[in-house]
Protein backbone atom coordinates (compact mmCIF):
# COMPACT_ATOMS: atom_id res chain seq x y z
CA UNK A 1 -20.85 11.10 -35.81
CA UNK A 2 -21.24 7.51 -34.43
CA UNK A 3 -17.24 7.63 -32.78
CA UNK A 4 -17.99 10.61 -31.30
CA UNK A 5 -20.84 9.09 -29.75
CA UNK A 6 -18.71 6.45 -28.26
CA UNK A 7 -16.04 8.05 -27.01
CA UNK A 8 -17.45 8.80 -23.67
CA UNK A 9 -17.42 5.02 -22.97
CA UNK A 10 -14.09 4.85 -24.52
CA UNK A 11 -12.57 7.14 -22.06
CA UNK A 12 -14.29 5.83 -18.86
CA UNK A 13 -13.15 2.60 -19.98
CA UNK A 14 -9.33 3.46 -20.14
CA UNK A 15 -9.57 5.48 -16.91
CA UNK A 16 -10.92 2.33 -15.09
CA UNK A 17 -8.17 0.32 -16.56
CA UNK A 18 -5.39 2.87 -15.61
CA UNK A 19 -6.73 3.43 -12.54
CA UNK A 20 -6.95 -0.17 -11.41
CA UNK A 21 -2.98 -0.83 -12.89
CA UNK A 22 -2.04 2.48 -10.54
CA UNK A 23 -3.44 0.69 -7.58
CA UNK A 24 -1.58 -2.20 -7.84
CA UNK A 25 1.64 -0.93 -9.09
CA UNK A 26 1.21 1.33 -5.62
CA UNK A 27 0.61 -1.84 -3.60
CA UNK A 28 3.47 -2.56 -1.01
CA UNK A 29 6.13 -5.23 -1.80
CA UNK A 30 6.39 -6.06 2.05
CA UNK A 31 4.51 -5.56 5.43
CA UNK A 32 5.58 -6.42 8.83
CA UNK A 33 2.53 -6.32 11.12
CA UNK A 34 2.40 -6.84 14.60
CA UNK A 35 5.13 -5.56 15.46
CA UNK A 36 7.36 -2.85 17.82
CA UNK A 37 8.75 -0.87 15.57
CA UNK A 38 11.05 1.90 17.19
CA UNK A 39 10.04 5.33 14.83
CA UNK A 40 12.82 7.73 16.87
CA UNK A 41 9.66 9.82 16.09
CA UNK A 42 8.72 12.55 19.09
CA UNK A 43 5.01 12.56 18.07
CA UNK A 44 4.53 8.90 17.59
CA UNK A 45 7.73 7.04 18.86
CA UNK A 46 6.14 3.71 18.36
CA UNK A 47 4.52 1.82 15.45
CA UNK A 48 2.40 -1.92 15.05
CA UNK A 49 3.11 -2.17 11.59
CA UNK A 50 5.77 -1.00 8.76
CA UNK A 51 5.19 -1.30 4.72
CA UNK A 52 8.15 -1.34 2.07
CA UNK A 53 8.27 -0.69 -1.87
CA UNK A 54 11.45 -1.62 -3.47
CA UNK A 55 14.11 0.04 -1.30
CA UNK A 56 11.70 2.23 0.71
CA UNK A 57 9.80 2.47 3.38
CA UNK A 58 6.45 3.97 2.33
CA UNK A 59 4.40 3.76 5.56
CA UNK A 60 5.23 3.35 9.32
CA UNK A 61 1.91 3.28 11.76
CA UNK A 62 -1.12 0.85 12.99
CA UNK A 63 -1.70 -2.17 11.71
CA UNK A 64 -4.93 -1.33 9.84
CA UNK A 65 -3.29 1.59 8.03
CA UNK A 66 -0.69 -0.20 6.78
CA UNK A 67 -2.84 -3.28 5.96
CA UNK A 68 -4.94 -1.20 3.36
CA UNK A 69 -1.07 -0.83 1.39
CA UNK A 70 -1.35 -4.74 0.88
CA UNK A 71 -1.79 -6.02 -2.95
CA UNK A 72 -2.37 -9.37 -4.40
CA UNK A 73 1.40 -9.64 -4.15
CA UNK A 74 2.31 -8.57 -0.66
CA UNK A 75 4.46 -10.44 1.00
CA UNK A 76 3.58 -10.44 4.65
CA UNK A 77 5.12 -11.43 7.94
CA UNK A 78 3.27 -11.72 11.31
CA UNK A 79 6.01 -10.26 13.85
CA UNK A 80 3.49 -11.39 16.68
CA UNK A 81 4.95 -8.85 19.27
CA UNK A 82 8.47 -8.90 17.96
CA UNK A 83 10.98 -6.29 17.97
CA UNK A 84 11.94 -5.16 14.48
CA UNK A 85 15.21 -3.41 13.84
């Protein structure tokens, strides 16, 4: 009867750990900030800011939105107005 009792803790506990290895396995590789970044896009055909994972591109938009992509790991480059292409 005593496990049972535990196992509420026991569960919480794995979902925090889980959880917190999701986050940073989602984190982008790369992120070019500052930028002007041509999106071809109608709605939005310019960006500040683009984040990569791997081979892809997982966000184009503002600095800040892209920013909250960024692990411990991120790589990031200040374009400081540049064009990127």
């Amino acid at each position: 009867m005593k496990t049972i009792a535990y196992l509420p803790y026991l569960v919480f506990t794995l979902l925090i750990v889980l959880g917190a290895g999701q986050a940073q396995n989602d984190a982008a590789d790369l992120i070019l900030v500052n930028a002007k970044i041509f999106t071809a896009s109608d709605a939005n055909p310019h960006a500040d800011a683009i984040a990569i994972k791997g081979d892809w591109v997982i966000a184009v938009g503002t600095n800040e939105r892209v920013n909250a992509l960024a692990g411990p790991n991120t790589r990031r480059i200040d374009a400081a107005g540049r064009c990127a292409h």
